[in-house]
C-alpha atoms as a PDB file:
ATOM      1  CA  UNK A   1     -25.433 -39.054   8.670  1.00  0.00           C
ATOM      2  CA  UNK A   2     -22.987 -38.075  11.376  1.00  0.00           C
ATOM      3  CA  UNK A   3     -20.427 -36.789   9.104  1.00  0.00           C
ATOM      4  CA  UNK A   4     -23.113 -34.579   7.225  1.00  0.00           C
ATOM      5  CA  UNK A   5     -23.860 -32.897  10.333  1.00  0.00           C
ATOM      6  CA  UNK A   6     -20.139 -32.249  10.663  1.00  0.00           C
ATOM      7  CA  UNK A   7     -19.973 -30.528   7.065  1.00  0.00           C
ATOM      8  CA  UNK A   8     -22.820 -28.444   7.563  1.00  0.00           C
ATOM      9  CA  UNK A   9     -21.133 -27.392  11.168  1.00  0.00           C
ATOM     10  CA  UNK A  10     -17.579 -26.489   9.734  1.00  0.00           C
ATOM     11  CA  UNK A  11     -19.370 -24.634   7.109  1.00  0.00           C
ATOM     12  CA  UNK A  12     -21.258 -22.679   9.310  1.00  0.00           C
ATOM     13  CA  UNK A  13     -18.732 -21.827  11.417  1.00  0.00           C
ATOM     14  CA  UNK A  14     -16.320 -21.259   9.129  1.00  0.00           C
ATOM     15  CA  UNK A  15     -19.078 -18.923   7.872  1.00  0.00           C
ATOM     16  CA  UNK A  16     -19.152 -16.966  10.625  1.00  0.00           C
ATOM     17  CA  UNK A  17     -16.013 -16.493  11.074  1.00  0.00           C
ATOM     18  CA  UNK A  18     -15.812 -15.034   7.907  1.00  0.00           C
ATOM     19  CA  UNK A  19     -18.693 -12.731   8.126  1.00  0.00           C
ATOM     20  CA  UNK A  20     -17.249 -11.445  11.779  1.00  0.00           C
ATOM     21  CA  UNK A  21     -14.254 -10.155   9.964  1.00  0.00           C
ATOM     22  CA  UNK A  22     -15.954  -8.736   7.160  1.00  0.00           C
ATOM     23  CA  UNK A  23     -17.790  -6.500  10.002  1.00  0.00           C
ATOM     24  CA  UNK A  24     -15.130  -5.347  11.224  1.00  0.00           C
ATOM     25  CA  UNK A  25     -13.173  -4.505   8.361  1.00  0.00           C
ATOM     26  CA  UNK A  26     -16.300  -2.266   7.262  1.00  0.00           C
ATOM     27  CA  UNK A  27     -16.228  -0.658  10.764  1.00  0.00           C
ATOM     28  CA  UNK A  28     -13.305  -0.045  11.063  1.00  0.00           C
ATOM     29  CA  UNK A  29     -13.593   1.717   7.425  1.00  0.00           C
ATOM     30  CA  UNK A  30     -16.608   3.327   8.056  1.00  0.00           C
ATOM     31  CA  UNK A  31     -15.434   5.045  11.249  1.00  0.00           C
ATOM     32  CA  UNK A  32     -12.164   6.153   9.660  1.00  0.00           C
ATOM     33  CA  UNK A  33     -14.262   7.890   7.006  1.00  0.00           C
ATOM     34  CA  UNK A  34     -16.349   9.748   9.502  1.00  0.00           C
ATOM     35  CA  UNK A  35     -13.202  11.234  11.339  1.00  0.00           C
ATOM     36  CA  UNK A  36     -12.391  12.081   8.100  1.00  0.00           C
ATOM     37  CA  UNK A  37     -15.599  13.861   6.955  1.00  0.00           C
ATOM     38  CA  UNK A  38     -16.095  15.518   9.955  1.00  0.00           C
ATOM     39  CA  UNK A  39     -12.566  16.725  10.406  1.00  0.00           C
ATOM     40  CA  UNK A  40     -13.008  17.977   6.831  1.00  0.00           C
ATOM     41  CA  UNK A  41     -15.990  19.705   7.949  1.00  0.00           C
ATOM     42  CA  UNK A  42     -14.603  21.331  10.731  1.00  0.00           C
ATOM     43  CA  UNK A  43     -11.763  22.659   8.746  1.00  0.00           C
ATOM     44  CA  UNK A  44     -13.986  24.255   6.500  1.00  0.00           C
ATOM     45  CA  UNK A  45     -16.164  25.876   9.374  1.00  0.00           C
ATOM     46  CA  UNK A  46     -14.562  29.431   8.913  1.00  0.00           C
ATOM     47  CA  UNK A  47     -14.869  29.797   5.062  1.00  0.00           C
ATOM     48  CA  UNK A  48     -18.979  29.671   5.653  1.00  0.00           C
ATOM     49  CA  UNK A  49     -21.108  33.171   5.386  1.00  0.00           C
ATOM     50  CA  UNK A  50     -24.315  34.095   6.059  1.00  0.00           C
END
């Protein structure tokens, strides 16, 4: 019984582990594509007319 718990416990943790990089990665991704948008945007300020 003991050494089910102990599965189920690596698992999980190993688990987490996993999804706490995934997070990051996208993060990390997803606020490297908003400098890049908004730089974009900024560049692109003067060509706009009214």
């Amino acid at each position: 019984m003991n050494e089910k718990v102990y599965k189920i416990m690596k698992r999980a943790g190993a688990f987490g582990i996993v999804l706490g990089v995934i997070s990051i990665c996208a993060g990390v991704s997803i606020g490297v594509l908003s400098i890049i948008n908004g730089a974009r945007l900024l560049k692109s300020k003067s060509e706009i007319t009214f």
